[in-house]
C-alpha atoms as a PDB file:
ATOM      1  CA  UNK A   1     -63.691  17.125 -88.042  1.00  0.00           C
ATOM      2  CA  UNK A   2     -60.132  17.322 -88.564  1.00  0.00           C
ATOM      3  CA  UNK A   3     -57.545  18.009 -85.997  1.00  0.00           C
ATOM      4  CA  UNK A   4     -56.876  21.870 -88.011  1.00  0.00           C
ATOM      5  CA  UNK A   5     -60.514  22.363 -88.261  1.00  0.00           C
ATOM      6  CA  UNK A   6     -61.315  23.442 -84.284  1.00  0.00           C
ATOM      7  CA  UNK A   7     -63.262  26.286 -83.101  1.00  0.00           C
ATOM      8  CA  UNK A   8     -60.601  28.820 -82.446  1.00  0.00           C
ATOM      9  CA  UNK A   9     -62.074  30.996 -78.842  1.00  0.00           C
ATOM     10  CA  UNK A  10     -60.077  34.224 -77.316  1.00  0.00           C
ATOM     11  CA  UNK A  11     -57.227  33.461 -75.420  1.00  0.00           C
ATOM     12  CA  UNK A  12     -57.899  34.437 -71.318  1.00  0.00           C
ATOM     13  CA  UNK A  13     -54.883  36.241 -70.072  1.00  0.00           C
ATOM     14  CA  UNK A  14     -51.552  35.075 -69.078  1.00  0.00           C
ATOM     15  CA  UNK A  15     -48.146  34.934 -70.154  1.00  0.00           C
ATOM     16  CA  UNK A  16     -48.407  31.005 -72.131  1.00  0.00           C
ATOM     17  CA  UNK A  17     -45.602  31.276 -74.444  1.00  0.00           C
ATOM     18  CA  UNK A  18     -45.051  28.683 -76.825  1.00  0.00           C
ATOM     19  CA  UNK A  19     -41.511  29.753 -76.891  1.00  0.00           C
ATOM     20  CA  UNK A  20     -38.943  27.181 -74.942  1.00  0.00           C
ATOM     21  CA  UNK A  21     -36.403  29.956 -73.753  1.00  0.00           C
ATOM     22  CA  UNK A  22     -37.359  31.845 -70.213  1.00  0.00           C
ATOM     23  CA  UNK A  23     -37.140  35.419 -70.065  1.00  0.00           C
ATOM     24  CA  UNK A  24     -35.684  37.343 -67.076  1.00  0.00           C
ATOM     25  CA  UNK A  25     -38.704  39.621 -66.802  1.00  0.00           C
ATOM     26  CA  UNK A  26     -40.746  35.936 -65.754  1.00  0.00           C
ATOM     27  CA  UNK A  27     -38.168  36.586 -62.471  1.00  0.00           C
ATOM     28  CA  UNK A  28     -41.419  38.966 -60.822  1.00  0.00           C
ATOM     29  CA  UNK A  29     -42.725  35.822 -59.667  1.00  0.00           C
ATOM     30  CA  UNK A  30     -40.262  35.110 -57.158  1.00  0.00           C
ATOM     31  CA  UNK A  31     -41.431  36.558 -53.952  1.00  0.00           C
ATOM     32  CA  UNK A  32     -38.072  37.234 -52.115  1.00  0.00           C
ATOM     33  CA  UNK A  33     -37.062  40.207 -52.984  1.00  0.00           C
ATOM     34  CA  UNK A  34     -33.422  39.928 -52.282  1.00  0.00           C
ATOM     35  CA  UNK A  35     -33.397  36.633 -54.281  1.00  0.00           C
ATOM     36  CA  UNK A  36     -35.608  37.793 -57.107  1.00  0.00           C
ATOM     37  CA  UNK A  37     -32.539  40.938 -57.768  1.00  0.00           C
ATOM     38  CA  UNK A  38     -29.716  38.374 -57.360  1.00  0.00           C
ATOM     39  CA  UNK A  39     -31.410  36.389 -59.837  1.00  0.00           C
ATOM     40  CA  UNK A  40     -32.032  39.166 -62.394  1.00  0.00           C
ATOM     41  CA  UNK A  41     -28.077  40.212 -62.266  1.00  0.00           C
ATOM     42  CA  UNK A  42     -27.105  37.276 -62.352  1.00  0.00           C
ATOM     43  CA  UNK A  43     -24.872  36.110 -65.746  1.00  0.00           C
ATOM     44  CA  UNK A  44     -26.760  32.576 -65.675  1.00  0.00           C
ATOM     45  CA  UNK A  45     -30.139  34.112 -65.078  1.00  0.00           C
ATOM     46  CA  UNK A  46     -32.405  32.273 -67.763  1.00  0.00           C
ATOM     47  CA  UNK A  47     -30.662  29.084 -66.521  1.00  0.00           C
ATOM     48  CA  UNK A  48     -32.135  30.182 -63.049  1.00  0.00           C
ATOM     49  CA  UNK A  49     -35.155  30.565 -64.022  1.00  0.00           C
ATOM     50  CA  UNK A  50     -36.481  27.673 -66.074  1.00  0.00           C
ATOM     51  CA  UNK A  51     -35.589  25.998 -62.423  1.00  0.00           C
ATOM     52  CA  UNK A  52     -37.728  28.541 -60.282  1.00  0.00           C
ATOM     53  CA  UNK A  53     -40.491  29.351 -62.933  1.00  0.00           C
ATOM     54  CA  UNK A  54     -41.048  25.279 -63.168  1.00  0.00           C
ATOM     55  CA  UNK A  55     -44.027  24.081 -63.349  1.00  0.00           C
ATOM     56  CA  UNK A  56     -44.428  27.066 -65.969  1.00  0.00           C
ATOM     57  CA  UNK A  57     -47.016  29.315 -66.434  1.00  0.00           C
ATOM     58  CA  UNK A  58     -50.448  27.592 -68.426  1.00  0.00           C
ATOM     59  CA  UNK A  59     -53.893  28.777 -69.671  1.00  0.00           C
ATOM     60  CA  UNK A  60     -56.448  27.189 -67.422  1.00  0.00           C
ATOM     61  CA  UNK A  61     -58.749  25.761 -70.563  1.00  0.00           C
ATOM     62  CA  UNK A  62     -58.156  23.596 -72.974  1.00  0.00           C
ATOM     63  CA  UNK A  63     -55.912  24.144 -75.546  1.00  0.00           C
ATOM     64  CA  UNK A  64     -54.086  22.479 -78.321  1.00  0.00           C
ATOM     65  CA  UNK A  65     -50.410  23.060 -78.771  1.00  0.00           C
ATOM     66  CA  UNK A  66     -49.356  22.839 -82.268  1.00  0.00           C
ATOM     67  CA  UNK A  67     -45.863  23.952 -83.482  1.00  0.00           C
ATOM     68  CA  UNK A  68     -45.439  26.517 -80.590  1.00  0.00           C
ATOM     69  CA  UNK A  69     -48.724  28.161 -81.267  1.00  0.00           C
ATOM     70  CA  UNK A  70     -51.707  27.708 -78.355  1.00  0.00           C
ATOM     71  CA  UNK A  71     -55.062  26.960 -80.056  1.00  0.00           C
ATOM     72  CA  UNK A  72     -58.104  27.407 -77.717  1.00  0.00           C
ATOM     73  CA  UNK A  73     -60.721  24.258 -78.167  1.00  0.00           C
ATOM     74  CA  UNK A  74     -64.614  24.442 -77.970  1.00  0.00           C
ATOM     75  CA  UNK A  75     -66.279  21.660 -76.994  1.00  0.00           C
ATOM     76  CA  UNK A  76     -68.041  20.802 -80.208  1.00  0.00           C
ATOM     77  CA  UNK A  77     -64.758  19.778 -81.527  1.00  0.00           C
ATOM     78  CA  UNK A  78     -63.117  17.794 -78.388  1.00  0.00           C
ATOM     79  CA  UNK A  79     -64.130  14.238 -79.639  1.00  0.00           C
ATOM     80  CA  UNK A  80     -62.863  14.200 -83.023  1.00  0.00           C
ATOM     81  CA  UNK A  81     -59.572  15.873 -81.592  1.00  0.00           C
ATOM     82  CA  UNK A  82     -58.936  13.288 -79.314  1.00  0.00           C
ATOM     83  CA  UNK A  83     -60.097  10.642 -80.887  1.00  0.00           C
ATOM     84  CA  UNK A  84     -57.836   7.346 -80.879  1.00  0.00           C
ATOM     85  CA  UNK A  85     -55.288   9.175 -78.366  1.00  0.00           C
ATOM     86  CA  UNK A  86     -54.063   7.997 -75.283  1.00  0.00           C
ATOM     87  CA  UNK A  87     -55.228  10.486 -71.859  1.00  0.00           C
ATOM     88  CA  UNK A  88     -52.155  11.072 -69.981  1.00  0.00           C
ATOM     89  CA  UNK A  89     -52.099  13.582 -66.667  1.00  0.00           C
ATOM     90  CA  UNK A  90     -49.790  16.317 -66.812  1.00  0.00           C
ATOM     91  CA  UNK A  91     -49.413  17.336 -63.314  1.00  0.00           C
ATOM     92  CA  UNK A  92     -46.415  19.225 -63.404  1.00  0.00           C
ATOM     93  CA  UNK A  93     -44.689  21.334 -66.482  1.00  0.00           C
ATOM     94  CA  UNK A  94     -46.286  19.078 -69.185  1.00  0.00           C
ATOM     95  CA  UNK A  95     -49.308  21.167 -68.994  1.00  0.00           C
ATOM     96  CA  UNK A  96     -47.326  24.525 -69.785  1.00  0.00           C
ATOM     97  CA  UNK A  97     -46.755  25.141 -73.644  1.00  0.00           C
ATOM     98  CA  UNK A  98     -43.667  26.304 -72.902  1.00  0.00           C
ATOM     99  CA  UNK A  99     -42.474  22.565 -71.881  1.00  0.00           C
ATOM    100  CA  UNK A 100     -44.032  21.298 -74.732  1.00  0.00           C
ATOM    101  CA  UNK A 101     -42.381  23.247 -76.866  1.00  0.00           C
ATOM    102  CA  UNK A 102     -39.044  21.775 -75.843  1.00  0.00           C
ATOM    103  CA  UNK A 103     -40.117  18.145 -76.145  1.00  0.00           C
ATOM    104  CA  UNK A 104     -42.135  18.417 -79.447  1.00  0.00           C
ATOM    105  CA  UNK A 105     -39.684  20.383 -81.328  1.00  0.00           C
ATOM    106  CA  UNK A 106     -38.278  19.451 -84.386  1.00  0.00           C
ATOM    107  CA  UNK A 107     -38.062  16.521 -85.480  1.00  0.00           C
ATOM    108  CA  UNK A 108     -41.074  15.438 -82.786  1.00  0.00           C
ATOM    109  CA  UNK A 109     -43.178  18.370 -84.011  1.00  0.00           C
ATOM    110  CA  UNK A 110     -45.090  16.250 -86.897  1.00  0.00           C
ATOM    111  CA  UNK A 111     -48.510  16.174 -84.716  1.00  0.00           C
ATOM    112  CA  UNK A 112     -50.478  18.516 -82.341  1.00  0.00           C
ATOM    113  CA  UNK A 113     -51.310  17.678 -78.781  1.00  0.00           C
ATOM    114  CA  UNK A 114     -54.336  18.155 -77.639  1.00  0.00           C
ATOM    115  CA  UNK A 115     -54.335  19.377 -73.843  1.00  0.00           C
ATOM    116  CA  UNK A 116     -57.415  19.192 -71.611  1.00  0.00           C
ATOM    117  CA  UNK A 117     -58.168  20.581 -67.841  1.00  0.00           C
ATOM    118  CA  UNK A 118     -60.283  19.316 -65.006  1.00  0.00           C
ATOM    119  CA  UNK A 119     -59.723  18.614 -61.793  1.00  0.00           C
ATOM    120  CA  UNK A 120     -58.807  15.412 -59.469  1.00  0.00           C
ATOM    121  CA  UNK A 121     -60.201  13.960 -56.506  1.00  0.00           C
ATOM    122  CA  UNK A 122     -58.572  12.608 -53.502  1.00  0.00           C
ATOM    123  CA  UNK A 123     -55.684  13.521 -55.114  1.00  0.00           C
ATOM    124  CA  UNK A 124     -52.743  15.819 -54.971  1.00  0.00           C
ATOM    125  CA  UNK A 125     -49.639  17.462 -56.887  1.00  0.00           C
ATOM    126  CA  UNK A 126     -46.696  17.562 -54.666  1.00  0.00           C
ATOM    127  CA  UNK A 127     -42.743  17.472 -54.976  1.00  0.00           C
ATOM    128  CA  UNK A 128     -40.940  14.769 -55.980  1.00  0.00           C
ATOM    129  CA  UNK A 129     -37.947  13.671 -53.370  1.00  0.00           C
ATOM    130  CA  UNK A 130     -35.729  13.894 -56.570  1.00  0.00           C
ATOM    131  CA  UNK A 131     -33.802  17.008 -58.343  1.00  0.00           C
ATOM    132  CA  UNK A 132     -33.698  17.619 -62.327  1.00  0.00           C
ATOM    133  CA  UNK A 133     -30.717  18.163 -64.622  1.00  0.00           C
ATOM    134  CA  UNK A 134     -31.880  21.712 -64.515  1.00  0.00           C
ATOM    135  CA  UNK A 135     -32.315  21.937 -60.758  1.00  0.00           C
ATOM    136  CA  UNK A 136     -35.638  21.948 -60.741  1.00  0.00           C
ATOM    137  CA  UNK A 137     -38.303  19.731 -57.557  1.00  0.00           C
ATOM    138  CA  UNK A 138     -40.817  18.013 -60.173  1.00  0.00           C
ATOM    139  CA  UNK A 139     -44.077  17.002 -59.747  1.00  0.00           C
ATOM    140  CA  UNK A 140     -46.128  13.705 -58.880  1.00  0.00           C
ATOM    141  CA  UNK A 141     -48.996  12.307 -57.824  1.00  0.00           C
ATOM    142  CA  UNK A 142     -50.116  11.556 -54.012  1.00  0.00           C
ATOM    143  CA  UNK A 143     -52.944  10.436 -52.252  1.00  0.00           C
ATOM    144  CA  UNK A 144     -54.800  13.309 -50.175  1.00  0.00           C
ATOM    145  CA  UNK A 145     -58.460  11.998 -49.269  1.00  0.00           C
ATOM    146  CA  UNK A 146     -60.434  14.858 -49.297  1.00  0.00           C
ATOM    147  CA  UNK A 147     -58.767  16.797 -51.435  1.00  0.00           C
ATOM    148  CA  UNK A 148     -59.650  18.243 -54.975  1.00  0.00           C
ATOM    149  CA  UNK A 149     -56.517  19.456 -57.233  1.00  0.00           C
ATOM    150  CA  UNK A 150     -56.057  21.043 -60.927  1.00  0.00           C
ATOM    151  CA  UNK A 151     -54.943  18.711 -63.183  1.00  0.00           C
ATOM    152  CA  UNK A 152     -54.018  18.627 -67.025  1.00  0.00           C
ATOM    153  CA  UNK A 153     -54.464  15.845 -69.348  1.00  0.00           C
ATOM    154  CA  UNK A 154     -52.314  15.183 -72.356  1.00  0.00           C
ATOM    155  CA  UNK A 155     -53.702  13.499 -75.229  1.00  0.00           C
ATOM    156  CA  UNK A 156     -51.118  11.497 -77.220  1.00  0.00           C
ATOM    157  CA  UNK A 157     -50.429   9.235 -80.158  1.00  0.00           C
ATOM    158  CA  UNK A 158     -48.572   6.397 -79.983  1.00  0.00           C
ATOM    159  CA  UNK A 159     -45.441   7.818 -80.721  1.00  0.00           C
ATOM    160  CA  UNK A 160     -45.987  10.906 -79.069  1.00  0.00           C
ATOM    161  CA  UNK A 161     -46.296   8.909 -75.626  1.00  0.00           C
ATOM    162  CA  UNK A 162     -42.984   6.857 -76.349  1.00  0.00           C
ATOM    163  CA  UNK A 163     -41.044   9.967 -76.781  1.00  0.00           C
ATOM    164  CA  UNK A 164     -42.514  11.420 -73.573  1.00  0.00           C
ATOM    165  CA  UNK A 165     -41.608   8.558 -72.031  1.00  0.00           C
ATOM    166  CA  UNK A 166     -37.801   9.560 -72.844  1.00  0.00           C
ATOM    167  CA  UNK A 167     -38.309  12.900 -71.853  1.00  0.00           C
ATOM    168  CA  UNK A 168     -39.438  11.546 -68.523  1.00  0.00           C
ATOM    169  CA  UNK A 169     -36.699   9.369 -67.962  1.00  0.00           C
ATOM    170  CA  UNK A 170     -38.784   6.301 -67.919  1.00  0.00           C
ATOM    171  CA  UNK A 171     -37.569   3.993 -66.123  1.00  0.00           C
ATOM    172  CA  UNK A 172     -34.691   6.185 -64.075  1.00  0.00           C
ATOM    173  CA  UNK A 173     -37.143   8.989 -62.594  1.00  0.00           C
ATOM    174  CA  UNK A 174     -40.353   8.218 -63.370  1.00  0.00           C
ATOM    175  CA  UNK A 175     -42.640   5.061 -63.702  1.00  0.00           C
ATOM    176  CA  UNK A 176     -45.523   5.087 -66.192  1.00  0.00           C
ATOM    177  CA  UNK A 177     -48.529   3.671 -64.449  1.00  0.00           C
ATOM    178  CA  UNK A 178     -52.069   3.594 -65.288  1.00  0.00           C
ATOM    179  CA  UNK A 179     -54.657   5.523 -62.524  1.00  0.00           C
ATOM    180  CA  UNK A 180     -58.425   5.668 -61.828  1.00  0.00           C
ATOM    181  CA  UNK A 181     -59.844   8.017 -64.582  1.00  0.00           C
ATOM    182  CA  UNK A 182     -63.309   8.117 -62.487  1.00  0.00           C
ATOM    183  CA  UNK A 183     -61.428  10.817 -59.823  1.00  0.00           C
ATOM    184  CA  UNK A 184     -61.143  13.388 -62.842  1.00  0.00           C
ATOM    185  CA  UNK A 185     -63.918  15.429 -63.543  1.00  0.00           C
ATOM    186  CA  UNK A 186     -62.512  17.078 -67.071  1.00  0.00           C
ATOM    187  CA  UNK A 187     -64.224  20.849 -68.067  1.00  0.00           C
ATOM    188  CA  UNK A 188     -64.703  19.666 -71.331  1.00  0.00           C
ATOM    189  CA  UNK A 189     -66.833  16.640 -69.796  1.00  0.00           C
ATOM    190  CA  UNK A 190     -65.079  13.360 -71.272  1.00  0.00           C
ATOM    191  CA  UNK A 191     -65.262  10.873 -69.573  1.00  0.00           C
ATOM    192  CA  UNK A 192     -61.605   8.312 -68.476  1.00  0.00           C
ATOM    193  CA  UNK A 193     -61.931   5.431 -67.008  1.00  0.00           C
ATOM    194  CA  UNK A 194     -58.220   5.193 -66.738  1.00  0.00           C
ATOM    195  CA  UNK A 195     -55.501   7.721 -67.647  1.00  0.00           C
ATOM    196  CA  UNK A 196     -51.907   7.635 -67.642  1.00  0.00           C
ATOM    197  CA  UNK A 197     -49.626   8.824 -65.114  1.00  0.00           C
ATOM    198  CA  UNK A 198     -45.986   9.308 -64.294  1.00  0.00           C
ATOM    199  CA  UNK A 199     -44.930   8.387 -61.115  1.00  0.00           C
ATOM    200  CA  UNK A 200     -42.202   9.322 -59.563  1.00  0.00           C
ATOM    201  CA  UNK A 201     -39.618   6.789 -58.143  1.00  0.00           C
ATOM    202  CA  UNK A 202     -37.725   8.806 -55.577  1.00  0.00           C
ATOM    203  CA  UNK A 203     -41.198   9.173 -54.001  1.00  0.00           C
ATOM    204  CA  UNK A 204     -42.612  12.471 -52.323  1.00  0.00           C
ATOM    205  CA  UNK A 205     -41.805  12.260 -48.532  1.00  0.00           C
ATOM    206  CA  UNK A 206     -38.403  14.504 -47.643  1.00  0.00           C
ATOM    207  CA  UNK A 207     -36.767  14.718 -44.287  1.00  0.00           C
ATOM    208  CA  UNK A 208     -39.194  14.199 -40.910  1.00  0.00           C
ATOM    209  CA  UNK A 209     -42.301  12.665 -43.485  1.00  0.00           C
ATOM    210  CA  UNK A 210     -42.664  16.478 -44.816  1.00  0.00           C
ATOM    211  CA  UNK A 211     -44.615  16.504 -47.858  1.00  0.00           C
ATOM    212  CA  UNK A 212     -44.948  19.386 -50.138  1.00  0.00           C
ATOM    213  CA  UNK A 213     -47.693  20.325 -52.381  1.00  0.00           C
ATOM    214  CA  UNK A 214     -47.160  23.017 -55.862  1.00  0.00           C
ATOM    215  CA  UNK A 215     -48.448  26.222 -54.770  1.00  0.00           C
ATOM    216  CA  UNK A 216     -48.678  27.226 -58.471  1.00  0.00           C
ATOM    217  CA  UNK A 217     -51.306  24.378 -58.999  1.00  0.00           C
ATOM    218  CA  UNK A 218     -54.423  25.226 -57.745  1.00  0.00           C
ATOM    219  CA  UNK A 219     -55.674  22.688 -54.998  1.00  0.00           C
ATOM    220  CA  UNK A 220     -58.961  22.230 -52.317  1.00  0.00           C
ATOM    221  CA  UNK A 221     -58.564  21.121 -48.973  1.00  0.00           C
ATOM    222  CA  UNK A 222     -55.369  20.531 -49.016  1.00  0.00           C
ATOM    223  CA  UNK A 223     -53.476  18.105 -46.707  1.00  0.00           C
ATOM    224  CA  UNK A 224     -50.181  19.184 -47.722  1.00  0.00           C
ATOM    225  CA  UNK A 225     -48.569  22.687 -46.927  1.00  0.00           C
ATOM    226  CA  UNK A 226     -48.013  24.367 -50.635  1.00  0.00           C
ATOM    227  CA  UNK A 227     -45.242  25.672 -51.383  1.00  0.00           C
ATOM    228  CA  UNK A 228     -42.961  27.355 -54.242  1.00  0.00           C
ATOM    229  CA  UNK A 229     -40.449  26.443 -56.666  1.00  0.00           C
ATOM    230  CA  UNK A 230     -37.509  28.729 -55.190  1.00  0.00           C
ATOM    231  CA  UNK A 231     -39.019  28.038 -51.490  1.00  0.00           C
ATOM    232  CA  UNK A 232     -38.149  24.492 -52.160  1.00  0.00           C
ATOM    233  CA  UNK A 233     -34.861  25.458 -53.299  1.00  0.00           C
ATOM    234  CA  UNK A 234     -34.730  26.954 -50.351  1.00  0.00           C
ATOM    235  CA  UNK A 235     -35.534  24.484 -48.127  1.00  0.00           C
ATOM    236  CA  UNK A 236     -33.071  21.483 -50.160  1.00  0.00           C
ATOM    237  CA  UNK A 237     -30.149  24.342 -49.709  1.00  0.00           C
ATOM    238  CA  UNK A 238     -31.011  24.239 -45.818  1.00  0.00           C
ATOM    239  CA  UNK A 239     -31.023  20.351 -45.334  1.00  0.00           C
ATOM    240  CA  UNK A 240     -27.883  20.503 -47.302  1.00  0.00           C
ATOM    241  CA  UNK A 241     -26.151  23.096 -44.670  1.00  0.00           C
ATOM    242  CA  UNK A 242     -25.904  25.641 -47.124  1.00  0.00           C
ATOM    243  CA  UNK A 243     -26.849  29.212 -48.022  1.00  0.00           C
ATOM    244  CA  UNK A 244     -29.621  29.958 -50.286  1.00  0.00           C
ATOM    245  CA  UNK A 245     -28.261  31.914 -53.161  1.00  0.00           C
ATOM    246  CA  UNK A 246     -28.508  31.760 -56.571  1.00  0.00           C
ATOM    247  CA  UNK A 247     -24.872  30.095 -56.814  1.00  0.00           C
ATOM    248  CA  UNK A 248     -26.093  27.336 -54.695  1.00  0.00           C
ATOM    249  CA  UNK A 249     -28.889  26.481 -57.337  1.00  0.00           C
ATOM    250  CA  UNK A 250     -25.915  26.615 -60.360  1.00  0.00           C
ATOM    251  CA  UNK A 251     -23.634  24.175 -58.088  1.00  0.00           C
ATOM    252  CA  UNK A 252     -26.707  21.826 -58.576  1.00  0.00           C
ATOM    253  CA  UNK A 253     -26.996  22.256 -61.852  1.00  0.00           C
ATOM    254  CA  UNK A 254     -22.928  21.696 -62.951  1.00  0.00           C
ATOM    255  CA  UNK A 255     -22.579  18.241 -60.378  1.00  0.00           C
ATOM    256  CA  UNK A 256     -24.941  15.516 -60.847  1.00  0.00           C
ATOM    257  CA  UNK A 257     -23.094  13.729 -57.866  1.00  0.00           C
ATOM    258  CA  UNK A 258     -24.439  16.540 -55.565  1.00  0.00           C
ATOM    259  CA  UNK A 259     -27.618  16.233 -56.934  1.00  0.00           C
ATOM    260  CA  UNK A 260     -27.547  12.459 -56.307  1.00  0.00           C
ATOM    261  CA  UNK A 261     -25.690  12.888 -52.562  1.00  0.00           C
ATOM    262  CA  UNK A 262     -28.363  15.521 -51.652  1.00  0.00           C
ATOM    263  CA  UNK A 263     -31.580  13.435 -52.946  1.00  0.00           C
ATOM    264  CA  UNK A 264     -30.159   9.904 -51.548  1.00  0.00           C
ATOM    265  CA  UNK A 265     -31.302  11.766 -48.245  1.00  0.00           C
ATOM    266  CA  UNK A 266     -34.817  12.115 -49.219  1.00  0.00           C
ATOM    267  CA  UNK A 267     -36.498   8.988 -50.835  1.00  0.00           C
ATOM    268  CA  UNK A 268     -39.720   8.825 -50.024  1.00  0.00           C
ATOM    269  CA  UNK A 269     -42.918   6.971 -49.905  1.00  0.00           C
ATOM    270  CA  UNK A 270     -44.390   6.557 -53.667  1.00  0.00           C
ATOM    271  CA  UNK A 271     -47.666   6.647 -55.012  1.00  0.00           C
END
């Protein structure tokens, strides 16, 4: 069966955009309500939010993303979709269309990716020690015996995976290592024996061996406390002796040395 010829199922509710540009109604997931108003009046508001709204909303099923539009998959179809791929985890925003739709645009757009869910053991997603261009904590992988987290799995040709490797910064941010497929048990019920993974290099720990899991991926038994995007703003703006406000967050994102001089404090063990 050909890649265009899937089982098409209803989509289960959510806001999944394939679109790449945040929206300032998306701000209703920040908690705080004070910060949630500065944030909606403030002139650089979409610029605010693809930091706090990161890791992105997602449907939890599998899906294939194909020019911006979200095709569910059935499982009849999975094989022949995936077929001569390469299974890499998406543990942070990879899994949200919306972040695929800004690193398969035009002129990386030429083939759909296939993206299945499952979940992980003994595994968890946490914070990387290490702040984006758009001020945004990503995700990475860490050891948590015990525990059972959601995970995503990209599937991806060959040149597919070499341009994610530039959108992850590979070497700079992130390593691209290969982990023990056995741990994921995928919906869809393919079976890994080894999947990709990017790892981050700034590690995970932050100041007095704190580490922070995503509360916006679902987890089991955790080991870490969970916590969100714009609480982990928080808590970087507090460590830096400074106010949480939205002004804070675009300071961040307009000096890269401040972004350096505030992570240098927070390297980490790695995976």
């Amino acid at each position: 069966m050909s890649m265009t010829a899937i089982t098409v199922i209803a989509l289960s509710k959510g806001n999944f955009s394939g679109q790449k540009n945040v929206s300032v109604s998306d701000a209703h997931v920040i908690t705080d309500s004070v910060l949630r108003h500065q944030v909606e009046n403030h002139p650089r508001a979409q610029e605010l939010l693809r930091a706090f709204l990161y890791p992105y909303a997602a449907p939890d099923h599998d899906f294939l993303f194909d020019k911006g539009a979200i095709k569910p998959l059935s499982d009849p179809c999975m094989g022949d979709c995936v077929r001569g791929r390469v299974p890499v985890l998406a543990v942070g925003s990879n899994r949200a269309p919306r972040q695929l739709a800004r690193k398969f645009a035009a002129p990386n757009d030429d083939d759909a990716v296939p993206v299945t869910f499952g979940w992980m053991a003994d595994h968890d997603i946490v914070y990387s020690a290490h702040i984006t261009g758009y001020g945004a904590l990503p995700a990475t992988l860490a050891k948590s015996p015990g525990t059972s987290v959601r995970v995503a799995v990209t599937w991806l040709t060959a040149r597919q995976l070499s341009h994610m490797h530039v959108t992850e910064s590979v070497p700079d941010h992130y390593l691209y290592r290969q982990v023990d497929g056995g741990k994921i048990d995928l919906d869809c019920g393919l079976g890994l024996l080894a999947v990709g993974a990017y790892v981050s290099v700034a590690g995970y720990v932050f100041d007095e061996a704190s580490v922070f899991a995503l509360a916006a991926v679902p987890g089991r038994q955790r080991r870490f406390v969970a916590r969100e995007q714009w609480e982990m703003t928080r808590f970087i703006a507090q460590r830096a002796g400074q106010v949480m406000h939205p002004d804070f967050l675009m300071r961040l994102l307009d000096d890269a040395n401040l972004r350096q001089r505030i992570v240098k404090r927070h390297h980490g063990e790695t995976f």
